[in-house]
Structure formats: C-alpha cells, structure tokens
N, C-alpha and C. Protein backbone atom coordinates (compact mmCIF):
# COMPACT_ATOMS: atom_id res chain seq x y z
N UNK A 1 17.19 3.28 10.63
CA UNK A 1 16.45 2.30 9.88
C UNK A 1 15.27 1.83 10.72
N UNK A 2 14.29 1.73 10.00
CA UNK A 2 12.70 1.33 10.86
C UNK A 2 13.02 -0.19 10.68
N UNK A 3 12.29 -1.13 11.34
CA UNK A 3 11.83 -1.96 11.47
C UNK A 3 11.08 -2.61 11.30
N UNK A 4 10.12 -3.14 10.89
CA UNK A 4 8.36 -3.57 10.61
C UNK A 4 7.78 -5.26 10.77
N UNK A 5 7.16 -4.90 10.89
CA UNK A 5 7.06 -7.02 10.90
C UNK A 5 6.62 -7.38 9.69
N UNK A 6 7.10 -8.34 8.93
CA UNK A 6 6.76 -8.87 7.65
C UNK A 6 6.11 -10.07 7.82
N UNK A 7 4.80 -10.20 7.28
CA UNK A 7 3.94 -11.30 7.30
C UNK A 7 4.61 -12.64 6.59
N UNK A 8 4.45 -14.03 6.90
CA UNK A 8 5.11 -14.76 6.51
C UNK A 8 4.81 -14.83 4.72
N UNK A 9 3.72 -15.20 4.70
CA UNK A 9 3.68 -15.10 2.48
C UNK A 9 4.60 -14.22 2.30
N UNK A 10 4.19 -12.86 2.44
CA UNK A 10 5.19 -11.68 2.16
C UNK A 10 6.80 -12.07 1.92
N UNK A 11 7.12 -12.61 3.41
CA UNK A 11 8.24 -13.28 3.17
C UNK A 11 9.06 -14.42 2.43
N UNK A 12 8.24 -14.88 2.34
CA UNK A 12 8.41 -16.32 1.34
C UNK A 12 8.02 -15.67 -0.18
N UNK A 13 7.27 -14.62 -0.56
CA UNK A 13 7.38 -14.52 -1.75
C UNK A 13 8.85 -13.51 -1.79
N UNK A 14 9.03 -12.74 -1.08
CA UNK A 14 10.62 -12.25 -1.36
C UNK A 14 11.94 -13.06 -1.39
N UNK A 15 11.70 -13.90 -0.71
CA UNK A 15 12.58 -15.06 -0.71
C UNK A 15 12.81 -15.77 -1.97
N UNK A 16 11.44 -16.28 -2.39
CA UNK A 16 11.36 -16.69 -4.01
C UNK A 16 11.79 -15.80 -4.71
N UNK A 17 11.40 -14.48 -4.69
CA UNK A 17 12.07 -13.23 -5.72
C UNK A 17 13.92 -13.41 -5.72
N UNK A 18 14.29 -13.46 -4.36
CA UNK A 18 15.60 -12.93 -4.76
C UNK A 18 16.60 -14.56 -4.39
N UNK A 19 15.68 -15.30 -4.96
CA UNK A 19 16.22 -16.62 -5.37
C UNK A 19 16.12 -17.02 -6.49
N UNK A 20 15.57 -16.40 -6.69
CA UNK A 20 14.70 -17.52 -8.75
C UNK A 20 14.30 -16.44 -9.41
N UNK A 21 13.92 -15.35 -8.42
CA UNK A 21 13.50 -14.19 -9.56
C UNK A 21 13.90 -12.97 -10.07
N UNK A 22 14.88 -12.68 -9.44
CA UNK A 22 15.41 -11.41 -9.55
C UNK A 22 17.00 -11.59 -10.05
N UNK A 23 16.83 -10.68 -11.54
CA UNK A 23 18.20 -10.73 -12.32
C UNK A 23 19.59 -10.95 -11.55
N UNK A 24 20.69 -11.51 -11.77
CA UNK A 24 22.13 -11.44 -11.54
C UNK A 24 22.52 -10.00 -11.77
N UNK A 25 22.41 -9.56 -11.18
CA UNK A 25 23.23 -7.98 -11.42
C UNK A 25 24.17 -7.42 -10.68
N UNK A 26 24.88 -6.45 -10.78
CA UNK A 26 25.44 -5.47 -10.01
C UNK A 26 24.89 -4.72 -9.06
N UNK A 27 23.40 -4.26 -9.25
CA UNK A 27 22.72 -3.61 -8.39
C UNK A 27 22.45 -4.45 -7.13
N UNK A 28 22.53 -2.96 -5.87
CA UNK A 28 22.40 -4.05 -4.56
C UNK A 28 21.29 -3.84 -4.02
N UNK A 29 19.78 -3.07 -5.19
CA UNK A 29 18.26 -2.65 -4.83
C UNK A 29 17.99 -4.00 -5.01
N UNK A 30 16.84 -4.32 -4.23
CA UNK A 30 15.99 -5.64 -3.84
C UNK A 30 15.18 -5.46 -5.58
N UNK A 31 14.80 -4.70 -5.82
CA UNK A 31 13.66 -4.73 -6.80
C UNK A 31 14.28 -3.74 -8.05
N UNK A 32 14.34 -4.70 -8.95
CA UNK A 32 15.33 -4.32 -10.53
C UNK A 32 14.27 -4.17 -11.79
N UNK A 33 14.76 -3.77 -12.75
CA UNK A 33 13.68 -4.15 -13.67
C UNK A 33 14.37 -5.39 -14.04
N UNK A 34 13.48 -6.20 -15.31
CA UNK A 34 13.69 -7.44 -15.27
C UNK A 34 13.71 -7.19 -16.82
N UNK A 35 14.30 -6.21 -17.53
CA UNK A 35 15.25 -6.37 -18.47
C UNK A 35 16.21 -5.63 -18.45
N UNK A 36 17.22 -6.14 -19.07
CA UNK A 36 18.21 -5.83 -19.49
C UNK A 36 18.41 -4.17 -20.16
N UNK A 37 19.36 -2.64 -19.37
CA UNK A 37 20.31 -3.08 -18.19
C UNK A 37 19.90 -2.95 -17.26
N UNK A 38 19.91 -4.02 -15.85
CA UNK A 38 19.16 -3.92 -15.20
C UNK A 38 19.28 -2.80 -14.16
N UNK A 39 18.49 -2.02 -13.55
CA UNK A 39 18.57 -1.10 -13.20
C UNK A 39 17.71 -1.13 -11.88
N UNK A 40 18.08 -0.21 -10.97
CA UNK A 40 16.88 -0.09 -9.53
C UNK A 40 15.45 0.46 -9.96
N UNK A 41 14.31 0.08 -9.81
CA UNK A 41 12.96 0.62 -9.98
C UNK A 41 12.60 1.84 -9.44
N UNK A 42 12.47 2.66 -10.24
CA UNK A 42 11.94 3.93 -10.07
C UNK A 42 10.71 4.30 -9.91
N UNK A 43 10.41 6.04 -9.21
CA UNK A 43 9.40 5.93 -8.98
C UNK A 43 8.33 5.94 -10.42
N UNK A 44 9.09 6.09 -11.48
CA UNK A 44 8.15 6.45 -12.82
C UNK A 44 7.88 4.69 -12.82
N UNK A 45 8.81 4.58 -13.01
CA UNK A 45 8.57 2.41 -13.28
C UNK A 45 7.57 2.00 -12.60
N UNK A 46 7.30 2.64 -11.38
CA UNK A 46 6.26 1.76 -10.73
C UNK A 46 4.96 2.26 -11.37
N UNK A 47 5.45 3.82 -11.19
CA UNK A 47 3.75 3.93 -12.14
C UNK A 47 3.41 3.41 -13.56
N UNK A 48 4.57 3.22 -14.07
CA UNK A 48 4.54 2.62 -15.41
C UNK A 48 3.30 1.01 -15.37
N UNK A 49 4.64 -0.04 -13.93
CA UNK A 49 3.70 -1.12 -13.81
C UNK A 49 2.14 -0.85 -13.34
N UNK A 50 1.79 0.32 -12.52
CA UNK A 50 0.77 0.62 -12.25
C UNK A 50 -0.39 0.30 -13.31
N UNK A 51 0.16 1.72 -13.94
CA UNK A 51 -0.53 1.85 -15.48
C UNK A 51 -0.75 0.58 -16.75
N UNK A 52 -0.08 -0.23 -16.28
CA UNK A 52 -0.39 -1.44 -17.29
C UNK A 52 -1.37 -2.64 -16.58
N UNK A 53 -1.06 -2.61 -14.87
CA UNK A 53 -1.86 -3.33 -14.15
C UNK A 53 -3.30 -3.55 -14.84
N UNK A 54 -3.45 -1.83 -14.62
CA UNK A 54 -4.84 -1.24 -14.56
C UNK A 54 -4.91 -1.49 -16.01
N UNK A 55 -4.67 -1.59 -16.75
CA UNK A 55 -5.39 -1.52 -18.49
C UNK A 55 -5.47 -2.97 -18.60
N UNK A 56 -4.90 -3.81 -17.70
CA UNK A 56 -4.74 -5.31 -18.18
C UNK A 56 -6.07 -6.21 -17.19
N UNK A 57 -6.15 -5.48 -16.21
CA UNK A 57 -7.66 -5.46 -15.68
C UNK A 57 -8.93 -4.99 -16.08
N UNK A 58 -8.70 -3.99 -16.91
CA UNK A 58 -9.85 -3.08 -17.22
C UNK A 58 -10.39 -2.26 -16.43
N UNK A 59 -9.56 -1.39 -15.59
CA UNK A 59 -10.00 -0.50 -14.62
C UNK A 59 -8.92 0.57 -14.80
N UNK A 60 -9.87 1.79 -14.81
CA UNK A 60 -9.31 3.22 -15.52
C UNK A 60 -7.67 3.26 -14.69
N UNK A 61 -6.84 3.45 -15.44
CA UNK A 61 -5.85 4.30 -14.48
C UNK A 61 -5.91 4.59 -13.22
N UNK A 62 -4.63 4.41 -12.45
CA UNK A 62 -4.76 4.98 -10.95
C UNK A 62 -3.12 4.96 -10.71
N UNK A 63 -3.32 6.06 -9.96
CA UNK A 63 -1.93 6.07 -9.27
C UNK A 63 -1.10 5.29 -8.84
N UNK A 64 0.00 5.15 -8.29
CA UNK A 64 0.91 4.15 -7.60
C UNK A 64 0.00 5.04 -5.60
N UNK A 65 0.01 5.68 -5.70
CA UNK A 65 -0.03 6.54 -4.86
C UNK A 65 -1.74 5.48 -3.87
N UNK A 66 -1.93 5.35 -4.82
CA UNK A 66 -3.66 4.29 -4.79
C UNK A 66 -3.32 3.09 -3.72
N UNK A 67 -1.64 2.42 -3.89
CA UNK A 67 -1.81 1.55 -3.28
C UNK A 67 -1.39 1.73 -1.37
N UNK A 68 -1.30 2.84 -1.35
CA UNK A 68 -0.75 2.95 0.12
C UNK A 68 -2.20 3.68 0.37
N UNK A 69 -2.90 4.58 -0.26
CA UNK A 69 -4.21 4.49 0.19
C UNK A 69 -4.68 3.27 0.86
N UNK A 70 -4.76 2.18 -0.10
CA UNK A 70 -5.59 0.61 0.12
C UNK A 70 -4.28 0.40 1.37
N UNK A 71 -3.67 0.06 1.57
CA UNK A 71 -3.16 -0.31 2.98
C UNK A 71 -3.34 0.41 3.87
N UNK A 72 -3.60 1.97 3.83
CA UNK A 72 -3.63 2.47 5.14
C UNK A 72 -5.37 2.15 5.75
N UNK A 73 -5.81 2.12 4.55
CA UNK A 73 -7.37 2.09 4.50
C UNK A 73 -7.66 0.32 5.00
N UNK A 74 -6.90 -0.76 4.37
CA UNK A 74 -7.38 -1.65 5.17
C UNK A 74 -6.65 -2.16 6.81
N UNK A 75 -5.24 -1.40 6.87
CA UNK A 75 -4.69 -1.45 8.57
C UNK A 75 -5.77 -0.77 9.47
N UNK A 76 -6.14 0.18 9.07
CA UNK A 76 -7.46 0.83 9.52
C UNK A 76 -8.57 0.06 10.12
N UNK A 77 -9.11 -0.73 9.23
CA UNK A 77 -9.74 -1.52 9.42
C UNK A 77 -9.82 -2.98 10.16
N UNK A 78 -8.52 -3.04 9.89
CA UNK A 78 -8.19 -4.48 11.08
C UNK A 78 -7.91 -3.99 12.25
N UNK A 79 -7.82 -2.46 12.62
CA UNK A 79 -7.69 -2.24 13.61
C UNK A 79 -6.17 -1.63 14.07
N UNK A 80 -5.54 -1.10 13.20
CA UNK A 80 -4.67 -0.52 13.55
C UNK A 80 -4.52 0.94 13.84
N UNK A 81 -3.79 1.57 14.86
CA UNK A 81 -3.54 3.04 15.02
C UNK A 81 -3.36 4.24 13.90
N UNK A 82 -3.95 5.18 13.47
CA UNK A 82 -2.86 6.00 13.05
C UNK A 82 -1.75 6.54 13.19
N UNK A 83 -1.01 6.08 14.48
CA UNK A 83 -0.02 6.43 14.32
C UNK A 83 0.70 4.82 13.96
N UNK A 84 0.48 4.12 13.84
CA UNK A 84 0.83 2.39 13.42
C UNK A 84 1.01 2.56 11.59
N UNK A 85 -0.23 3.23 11.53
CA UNK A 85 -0.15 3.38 9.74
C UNK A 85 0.37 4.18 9.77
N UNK A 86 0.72 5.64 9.78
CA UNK A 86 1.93 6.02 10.01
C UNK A 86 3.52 5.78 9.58
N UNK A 87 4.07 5.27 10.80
CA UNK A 87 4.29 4.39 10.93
C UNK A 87 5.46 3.60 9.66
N UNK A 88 4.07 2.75 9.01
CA UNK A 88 4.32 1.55 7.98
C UNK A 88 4.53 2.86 6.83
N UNK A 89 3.64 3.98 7.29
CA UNK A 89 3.72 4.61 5.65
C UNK A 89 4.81 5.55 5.57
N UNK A 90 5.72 5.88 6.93
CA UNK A 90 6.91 6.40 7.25
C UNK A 90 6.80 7.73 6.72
N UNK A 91 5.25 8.13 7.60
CA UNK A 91 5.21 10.08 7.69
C UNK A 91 5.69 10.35 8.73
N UNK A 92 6.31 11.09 8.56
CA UNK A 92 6.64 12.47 9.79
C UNK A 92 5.59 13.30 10.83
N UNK A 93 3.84 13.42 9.94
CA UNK A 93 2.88 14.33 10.53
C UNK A 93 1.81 12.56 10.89
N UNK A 94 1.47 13.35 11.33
CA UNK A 94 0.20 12.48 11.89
C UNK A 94 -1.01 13.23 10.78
N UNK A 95 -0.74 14.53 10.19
CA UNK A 95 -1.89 15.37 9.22
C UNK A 95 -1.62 14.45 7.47
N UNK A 96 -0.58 14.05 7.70
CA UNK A 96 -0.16 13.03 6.09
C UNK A 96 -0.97 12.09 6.25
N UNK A 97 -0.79 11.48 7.34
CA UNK A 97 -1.92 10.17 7.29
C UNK A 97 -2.95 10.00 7.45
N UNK A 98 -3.35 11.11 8.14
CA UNK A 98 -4.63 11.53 7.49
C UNK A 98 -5.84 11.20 6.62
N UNK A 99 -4.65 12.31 5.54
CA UNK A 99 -5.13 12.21 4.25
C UNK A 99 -5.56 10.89 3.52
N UNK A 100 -4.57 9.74 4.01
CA UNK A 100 -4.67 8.22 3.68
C UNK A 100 -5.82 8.05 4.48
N UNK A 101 -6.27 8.34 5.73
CA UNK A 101 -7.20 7.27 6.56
C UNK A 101 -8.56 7.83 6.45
N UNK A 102 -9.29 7.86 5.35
CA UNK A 102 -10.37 8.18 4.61
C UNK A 102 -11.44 7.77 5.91
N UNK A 103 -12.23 8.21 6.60
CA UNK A 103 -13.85 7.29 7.17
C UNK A 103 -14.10 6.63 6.56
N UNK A 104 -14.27 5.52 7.30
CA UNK A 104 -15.49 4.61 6.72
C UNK A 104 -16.75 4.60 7.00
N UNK A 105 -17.80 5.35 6.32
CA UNK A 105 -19.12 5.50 6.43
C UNK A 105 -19.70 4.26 7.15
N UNK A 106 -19.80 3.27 6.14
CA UNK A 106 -20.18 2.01 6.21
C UNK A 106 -20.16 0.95 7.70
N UNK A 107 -19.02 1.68 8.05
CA UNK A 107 -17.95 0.84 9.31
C UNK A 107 -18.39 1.71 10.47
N UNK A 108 -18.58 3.09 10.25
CA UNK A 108 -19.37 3.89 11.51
C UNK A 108 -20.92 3.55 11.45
N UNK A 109 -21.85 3.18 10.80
CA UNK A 109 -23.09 2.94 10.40
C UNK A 109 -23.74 2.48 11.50
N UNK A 110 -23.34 1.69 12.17
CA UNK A 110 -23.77 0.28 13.38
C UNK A 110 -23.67 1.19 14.13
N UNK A 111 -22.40 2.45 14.51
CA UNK A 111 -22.51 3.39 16.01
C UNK A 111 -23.13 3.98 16.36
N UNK A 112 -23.82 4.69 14.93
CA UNK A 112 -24.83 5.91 15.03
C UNK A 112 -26.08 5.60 15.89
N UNK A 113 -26.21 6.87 16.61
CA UNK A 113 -27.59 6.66 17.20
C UNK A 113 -28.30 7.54 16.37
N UNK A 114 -29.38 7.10 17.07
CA UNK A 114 -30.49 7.45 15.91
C UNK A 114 -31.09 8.98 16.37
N UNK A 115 -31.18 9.92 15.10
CA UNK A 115 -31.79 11.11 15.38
C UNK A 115 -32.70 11.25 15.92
N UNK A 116 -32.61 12.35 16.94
CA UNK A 116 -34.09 12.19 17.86
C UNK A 116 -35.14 13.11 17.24
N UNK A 117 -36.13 12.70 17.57
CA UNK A 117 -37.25 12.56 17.21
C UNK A 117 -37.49 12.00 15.68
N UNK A 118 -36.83 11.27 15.51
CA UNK A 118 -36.47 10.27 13.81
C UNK A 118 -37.81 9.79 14.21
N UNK A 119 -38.04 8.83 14.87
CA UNK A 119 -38.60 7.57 14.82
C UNK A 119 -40.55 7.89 15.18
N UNK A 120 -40.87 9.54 15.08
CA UNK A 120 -42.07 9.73 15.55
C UNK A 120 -43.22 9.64 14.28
C-alpha cells in the first residue's frame, strides 16, 4: 500500500463525505453511488459523472482520463518531480508519465535564449 500526503480541505471534505455523505451500506468502498443499490463506483460511473460535469458546464466532453492529465500537469508546475507525479499517478514506467507531463511552452518562454543573429 502507497502512502501519499493528503492536503488538509481534501481531508476535511472526506471526512464530511463519510460522515453526512455517503450512504449506510454494506459496501466497504469509500465512494458509492448515491442511489439505491448502492454499489462501489466504477470506472464507467466516473465517466458517466464526467460526462454530465461537462454538459452541465458547457464544455464538450472529456475523459475521466482528463483529470489526472490536470494534476500531473499542475504538480508539474508547482514543482514537482516526475518521478513524484508518478508516483501520485501510481505508474510503473517513468515513459507513462510522460505521456501526462505535456511541456509547457509558456513556462519554458522566459529560458529561451534568443536566436543568434535574431536581433540584427
């Protein structure tokens, strides 16, 4: 079993969940659906909530897959390792995470030196 550090909100909103919010059931998954029978959340369920997120925002469809993009993409950015995101995203390759840790154009912009003979 990994370990991870959980930010305090994070924590306090799970706390609220499996105090006030999360069905009486038999199931011993943290995260149920919330009708009746209640059942462990699957990976279709999540894309399900995905898919309604996004229509209830007005922004096309997107994967479940979208949101571990956006975390690896903003640990990235605060400064964390790839192997840290990794890690949190519990790959095996360092070539999986990769795929998550997109460049940031924008964020390399300030390093670039300038092409020589640019400026003649």
């Amino acid at each position: 079993m990994s370990r991870l550090p959980l930010p305090a909100p994070a924590g306090e909103a799970l706390a609220a969940w499996l105090a006030n919010g999360r069905p009486q059931c038999e199931s011993r998954a943290v995260f149920v659906t919330v009708r009746r029978p209640y059942r462990q959340l699957t990976p279709e369920a999540v894309r399900a909530v995905m898919g309604r997120a996004c229509g209830r925002a007005g922004l096309q469809r997107r994967g479940a897959h979208r949101l571990r993009h956006a975390l690896a993409t903003e640990m990235l950015r605060a400064g964390a390792s790839l192997p840290e995101v990794g890690q949190v995203l519990r790959h095996r390759s360092q070539l999986s995470t990769a795929l998550y840790a997109k460049v940031d154009q924008n964020a390399l912009r300030p390093l670039a030196r300038p092409w020589p003979g640019a400026g003649k």
